[in-house]
N, C-alpha and C. Protein backbone atom coordinates (compact mmCIF):
# COMPACT_ATOMS: atom_id res chain seq x y z
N UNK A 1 -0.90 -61.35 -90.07
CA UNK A 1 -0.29 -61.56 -91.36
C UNK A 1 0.61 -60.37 -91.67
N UNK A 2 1.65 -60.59 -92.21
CA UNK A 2 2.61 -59.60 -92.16
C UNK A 2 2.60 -59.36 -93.85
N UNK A 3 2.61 -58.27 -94.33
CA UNK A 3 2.90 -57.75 -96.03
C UNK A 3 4.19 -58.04 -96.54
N UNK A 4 4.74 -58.23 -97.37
CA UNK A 4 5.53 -58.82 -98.18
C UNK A 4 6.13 -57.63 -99.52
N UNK A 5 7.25 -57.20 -98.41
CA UNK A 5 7.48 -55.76 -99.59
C UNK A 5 8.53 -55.92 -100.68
N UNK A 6 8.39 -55.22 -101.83
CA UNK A 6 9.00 -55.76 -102.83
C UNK A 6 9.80 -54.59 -103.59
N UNK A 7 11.15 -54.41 -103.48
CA UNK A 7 11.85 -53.72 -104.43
C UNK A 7 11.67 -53.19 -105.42
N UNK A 8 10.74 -51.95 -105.69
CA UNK A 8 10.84 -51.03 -106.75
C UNK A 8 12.36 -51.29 -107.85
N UNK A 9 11.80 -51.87 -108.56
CA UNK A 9 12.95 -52.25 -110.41
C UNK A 9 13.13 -50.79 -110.49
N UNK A 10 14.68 -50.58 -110.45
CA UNK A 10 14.75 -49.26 -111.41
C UNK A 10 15.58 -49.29 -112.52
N UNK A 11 15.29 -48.18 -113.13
CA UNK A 11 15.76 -48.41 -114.82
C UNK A 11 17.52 -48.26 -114.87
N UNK A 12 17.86 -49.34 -115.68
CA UNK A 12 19.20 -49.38 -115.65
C UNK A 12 20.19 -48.03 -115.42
N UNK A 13 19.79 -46.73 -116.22
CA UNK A 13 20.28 -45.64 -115.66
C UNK A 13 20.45 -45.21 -114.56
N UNK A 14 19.20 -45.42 -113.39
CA UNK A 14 19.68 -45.10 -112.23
C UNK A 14 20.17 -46.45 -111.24
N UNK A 15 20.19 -47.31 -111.50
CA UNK A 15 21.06 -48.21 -110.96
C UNK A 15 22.16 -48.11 -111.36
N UNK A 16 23.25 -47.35 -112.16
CA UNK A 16 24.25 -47.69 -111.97
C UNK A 16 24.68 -46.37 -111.74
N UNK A 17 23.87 -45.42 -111.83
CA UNK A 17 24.13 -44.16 -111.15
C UNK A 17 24.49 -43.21 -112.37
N UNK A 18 23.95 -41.82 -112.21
CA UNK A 18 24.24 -40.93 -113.30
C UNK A 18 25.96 -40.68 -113.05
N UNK A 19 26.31 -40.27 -111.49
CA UNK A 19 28.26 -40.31 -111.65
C UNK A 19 28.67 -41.99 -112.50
N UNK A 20 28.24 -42.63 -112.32
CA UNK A 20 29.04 -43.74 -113.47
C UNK A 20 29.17 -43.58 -114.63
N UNK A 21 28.23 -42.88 -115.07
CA UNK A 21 27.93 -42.33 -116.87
C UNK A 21 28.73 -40.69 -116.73
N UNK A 22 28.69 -39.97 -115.88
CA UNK A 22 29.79 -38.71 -115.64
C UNK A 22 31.27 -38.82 -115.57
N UNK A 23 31.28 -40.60 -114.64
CA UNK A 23 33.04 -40.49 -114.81
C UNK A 23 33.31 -40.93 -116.45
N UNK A 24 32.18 -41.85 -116.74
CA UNK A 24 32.60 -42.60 -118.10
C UNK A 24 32.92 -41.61 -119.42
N UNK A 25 31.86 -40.58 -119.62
CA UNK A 25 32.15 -39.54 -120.24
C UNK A 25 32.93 -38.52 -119.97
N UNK A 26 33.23 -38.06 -118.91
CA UNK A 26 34.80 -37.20 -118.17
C UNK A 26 36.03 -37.98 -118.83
N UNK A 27 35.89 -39.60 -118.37
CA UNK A 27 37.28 -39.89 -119.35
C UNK A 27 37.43 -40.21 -120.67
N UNK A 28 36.14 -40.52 -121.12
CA UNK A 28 36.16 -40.38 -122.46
C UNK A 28 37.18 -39.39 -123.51
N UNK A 29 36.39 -37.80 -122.77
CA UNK A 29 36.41 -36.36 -123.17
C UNK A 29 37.64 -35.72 -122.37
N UNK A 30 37.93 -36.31 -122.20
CA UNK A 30 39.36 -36.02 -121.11
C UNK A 30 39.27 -35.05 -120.05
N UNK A 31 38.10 -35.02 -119.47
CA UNK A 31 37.66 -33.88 -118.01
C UNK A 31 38.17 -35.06 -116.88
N UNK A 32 38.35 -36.31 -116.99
CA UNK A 32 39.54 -36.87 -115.56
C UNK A 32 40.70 -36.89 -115.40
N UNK A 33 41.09 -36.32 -115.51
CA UNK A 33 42.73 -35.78 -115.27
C UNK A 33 42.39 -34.26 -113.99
N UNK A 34 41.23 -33.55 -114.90
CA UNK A 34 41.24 -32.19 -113.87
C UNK A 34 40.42 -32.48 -112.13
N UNK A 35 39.61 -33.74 -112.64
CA UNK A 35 38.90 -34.23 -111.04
C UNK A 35 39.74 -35.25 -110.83
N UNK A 36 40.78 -35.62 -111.03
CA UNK A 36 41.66 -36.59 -110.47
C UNK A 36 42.03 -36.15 -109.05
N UNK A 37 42.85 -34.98 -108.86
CA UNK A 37 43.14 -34.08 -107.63
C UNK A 37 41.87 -34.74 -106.34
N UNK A 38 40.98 -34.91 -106.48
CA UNK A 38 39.93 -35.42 -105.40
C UNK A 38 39.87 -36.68 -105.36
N UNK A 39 40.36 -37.63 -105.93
CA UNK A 39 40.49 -39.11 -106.12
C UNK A 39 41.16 -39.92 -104.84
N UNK A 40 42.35 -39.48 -104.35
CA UNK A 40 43.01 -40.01 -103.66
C UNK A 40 44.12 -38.80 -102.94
N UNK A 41 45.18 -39.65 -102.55
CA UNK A 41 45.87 -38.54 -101.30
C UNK A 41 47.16 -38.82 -102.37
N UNK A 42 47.55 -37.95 -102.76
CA UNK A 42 49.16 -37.94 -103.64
C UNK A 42 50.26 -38.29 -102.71
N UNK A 43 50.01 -37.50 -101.88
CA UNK A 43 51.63 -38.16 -100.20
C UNK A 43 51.28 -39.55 -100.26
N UNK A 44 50.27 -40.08 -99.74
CA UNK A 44 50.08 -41.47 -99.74
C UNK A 44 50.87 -42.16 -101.09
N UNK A 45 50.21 -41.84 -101.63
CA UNK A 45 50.56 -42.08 -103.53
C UNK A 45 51.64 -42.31 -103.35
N UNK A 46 52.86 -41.51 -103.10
CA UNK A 46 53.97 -41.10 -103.25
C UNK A 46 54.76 -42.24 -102.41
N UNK A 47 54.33 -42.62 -101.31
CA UNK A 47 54.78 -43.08 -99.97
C UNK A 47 54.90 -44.43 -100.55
N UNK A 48 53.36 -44.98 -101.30
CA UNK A 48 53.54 -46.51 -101.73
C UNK A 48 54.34 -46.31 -103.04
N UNK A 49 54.28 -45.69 -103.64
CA UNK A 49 55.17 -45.67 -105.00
C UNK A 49 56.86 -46.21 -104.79
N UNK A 50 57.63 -45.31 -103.55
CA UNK A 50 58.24 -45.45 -102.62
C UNK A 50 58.42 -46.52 -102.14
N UNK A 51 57.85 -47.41 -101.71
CA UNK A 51 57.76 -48.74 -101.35
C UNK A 51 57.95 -50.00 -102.53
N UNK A 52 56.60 -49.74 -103.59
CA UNK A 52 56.22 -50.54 -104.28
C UNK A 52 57.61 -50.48 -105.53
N UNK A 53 57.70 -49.55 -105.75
CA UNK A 53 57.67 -49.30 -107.43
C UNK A 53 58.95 -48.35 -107.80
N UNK A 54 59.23 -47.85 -107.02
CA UNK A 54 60.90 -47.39 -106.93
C UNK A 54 62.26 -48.11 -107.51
N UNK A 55 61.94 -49.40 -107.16
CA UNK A 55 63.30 -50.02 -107.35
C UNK A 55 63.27 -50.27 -109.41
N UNK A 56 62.07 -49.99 -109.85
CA UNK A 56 62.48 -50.08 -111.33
C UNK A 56 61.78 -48.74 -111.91
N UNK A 57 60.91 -48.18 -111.43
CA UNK A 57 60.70 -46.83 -111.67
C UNK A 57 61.10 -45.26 -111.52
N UNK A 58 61.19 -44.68 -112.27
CA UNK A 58 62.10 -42.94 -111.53
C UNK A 58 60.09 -42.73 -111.56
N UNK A 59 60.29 -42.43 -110.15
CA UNK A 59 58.74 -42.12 -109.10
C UNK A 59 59.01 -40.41 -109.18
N UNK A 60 59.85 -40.12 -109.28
CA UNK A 60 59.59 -38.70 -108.50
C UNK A 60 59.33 -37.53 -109.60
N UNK A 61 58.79 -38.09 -110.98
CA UNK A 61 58.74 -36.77 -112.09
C UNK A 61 59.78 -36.59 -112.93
N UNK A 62 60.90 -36.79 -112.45
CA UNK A 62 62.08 -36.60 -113.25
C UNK A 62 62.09 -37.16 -114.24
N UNK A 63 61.77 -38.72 -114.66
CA UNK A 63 61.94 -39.49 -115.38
C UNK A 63 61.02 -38.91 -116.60
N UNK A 64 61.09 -38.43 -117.74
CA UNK A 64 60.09 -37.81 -118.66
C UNK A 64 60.27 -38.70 -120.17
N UNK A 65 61.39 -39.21 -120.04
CA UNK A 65 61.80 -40.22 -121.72
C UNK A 65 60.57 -41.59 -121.65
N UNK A 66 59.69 -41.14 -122.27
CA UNK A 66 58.85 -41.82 -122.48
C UNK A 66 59.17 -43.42 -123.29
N UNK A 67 60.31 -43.30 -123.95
CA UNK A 67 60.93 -44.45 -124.41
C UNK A 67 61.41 -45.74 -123.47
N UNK A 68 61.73 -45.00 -122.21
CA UNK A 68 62.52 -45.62 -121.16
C UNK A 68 61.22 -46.97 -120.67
N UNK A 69 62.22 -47.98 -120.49
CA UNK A 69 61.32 -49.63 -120.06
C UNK A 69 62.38 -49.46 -118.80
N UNK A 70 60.95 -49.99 -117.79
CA UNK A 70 59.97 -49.01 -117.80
C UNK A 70 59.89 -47.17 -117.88
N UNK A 71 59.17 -46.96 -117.82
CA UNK A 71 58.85 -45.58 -118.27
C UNK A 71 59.08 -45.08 -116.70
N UNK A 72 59.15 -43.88 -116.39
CA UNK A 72 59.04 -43.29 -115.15
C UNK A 72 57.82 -42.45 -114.95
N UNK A 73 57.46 -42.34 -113.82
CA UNK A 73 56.00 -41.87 -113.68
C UNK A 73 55.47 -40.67 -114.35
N UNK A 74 56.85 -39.73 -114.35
CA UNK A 74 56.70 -38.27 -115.24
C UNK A 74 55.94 -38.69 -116.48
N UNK A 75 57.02 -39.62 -117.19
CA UNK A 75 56.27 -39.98 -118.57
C UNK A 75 54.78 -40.54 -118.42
N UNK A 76 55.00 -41.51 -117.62
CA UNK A 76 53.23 -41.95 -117.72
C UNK A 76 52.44 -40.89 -117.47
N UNK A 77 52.93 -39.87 -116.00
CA UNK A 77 52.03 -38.91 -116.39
C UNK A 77 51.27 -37.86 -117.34
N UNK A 78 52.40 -37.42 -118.56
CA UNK A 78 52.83 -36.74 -119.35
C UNK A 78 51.89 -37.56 -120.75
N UNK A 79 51.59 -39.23 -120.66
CA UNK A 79 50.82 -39.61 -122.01
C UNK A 79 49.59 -38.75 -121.99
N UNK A 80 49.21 -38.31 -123.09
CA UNK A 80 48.08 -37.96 -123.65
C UNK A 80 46.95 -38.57 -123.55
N UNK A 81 46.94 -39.76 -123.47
CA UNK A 81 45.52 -40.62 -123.64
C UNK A 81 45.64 -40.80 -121.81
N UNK A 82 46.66 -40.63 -121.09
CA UNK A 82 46.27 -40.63 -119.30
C UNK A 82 45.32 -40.39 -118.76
N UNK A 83 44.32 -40.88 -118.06
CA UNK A 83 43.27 -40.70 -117.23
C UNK A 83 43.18 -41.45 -116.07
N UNK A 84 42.62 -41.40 -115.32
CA UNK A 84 42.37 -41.75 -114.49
C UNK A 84 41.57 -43.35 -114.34
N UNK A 85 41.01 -43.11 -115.26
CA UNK A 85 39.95 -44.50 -115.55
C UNK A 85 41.43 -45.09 -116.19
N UNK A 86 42.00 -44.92 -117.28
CA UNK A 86 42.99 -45.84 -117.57
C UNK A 86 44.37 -45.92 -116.63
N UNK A 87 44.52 -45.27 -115.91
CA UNK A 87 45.85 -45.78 -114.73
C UNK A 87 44.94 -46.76 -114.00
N UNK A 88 43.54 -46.30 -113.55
CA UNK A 88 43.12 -47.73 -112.46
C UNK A 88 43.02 -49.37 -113.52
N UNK A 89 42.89 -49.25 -114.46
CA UNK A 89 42.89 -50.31 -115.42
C UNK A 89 44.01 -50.69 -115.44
N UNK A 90 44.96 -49.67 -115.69
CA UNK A 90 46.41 -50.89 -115.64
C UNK A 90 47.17 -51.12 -114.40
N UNK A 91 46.97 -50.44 -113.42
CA UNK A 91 47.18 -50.89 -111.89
C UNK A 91 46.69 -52.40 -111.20
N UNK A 92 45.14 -52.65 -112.31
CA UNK A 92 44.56 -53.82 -111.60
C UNK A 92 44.84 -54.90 -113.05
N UNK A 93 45.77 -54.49 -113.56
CA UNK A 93 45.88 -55.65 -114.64
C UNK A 93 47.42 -56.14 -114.74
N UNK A 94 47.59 -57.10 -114.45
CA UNK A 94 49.23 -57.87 -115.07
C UNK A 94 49.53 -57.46 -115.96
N UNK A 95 51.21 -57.35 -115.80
CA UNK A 95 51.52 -56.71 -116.94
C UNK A 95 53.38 -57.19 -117.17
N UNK A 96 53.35 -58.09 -117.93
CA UNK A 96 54.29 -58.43 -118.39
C UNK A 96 55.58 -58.80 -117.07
N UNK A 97 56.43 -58.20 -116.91
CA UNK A 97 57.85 -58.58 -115.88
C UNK A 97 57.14 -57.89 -114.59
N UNK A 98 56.81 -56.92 -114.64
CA UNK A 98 56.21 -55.70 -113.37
C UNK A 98 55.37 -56.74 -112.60
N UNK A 99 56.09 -56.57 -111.46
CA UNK A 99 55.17 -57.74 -110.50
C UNK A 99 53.53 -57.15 -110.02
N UNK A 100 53.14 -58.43 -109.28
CA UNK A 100 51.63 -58.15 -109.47
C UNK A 100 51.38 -57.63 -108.10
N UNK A 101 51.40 -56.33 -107.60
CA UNK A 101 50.79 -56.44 -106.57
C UNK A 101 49.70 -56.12 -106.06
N UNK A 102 48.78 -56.39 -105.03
CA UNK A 102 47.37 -56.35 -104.79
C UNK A 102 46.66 -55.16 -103.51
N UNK A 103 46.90 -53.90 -104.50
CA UNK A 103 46.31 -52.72 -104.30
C UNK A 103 45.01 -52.54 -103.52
N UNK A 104 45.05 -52.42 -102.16
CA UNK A 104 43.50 -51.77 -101.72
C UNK A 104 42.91 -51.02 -102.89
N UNK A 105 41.49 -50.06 -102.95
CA UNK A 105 41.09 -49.34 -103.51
C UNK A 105 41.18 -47.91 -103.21
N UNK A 106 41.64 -48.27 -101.83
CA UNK A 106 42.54 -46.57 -101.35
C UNK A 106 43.66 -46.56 -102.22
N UNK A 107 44.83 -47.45 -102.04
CA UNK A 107 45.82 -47.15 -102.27
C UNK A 107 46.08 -47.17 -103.81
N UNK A 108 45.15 -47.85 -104.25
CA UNK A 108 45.17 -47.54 -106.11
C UNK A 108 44.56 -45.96 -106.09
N UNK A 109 44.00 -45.35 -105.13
CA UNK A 109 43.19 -44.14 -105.48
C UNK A 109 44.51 -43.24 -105.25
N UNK A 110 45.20 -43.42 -104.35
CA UNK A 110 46.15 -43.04 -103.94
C UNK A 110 47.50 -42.86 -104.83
N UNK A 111 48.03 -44.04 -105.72
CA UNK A 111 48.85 -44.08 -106.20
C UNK A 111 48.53 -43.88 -107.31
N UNK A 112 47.34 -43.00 -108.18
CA UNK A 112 46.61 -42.48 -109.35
C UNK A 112 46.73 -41.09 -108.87
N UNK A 113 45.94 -40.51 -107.63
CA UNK A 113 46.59 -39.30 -107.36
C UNK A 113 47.88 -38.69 -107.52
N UNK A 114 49.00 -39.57 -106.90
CA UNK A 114 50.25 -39.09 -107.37
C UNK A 114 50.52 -38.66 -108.71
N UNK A 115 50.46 -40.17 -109.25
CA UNK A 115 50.88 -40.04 -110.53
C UNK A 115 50.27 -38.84 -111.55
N UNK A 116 49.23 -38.83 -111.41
CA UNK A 116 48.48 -37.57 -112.07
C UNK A 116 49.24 -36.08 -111.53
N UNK A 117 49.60 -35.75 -110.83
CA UNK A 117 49.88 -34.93 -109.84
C UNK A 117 51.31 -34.55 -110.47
N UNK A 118 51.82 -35.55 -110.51
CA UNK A 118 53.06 -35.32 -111.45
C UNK A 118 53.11 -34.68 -113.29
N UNK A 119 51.76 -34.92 -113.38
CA UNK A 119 51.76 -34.33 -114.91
C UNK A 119 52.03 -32.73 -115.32
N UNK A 120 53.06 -32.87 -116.38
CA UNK A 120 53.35 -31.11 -116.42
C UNK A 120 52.52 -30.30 -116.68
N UNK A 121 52.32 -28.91 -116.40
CA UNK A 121 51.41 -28.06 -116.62
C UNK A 121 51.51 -27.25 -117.71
């Protein structure tokens, strides 16, 4: 007869992990912007930005007029409320004319690195 083992229930806290409640409060409190730098590869970033998002975006920082449709990455980098948790939110969400395209989870990590990377100091 063989025993029949059964999954120790654990309490919702550690199932979803204390870093899930660390990133959630980092972006809350605005500490993801400074661990962004470990998120992804900015060259990469840069490379698909380059590809993707060039032909209606100024990618390379320059672009800072936050007024500008679309905005250029400088500016997005440059909003105040920017984090990291909110660039991956609007990367994986439709958004009006900006076509939809369908980001690995590298390359969204990747193209969040950049963009952060670009924010002035």
């Amino acid at each position: 007869m063989t025993a029949i083992r059964t999954r120790r229930q654990r309490p919702m806290m550690t199932s979803h992990g204390r870093w899930g409640s660390f990133a959630l409060c980092a972006a809350l409190f605005g500490a993801a912007p400074a661990l962004a730098e470990g998120i992804g590869d900015a060259r990469a970033g840069r490379e698909i930005a380059t590809s993707l998002c060039s032909q209606c975006h100024q990618i390379d920082g320059s672009g800072r007029d936050s007024s500008r449709v679309p905005p250029g990455f400088g500016a997005v980098a440059d909003m105040a409320s920017q984090t990291e948790l909110s660039l991956r939110v609007f990367l994986q969400t439709p958004h009006g004319n900006m076509p939809r395209y369908q980001l690995t989870r590298d390359e969204t990590e990747d193209v969040i690195a950049y963009i952060l990377s670009l924010r002035a100091r």
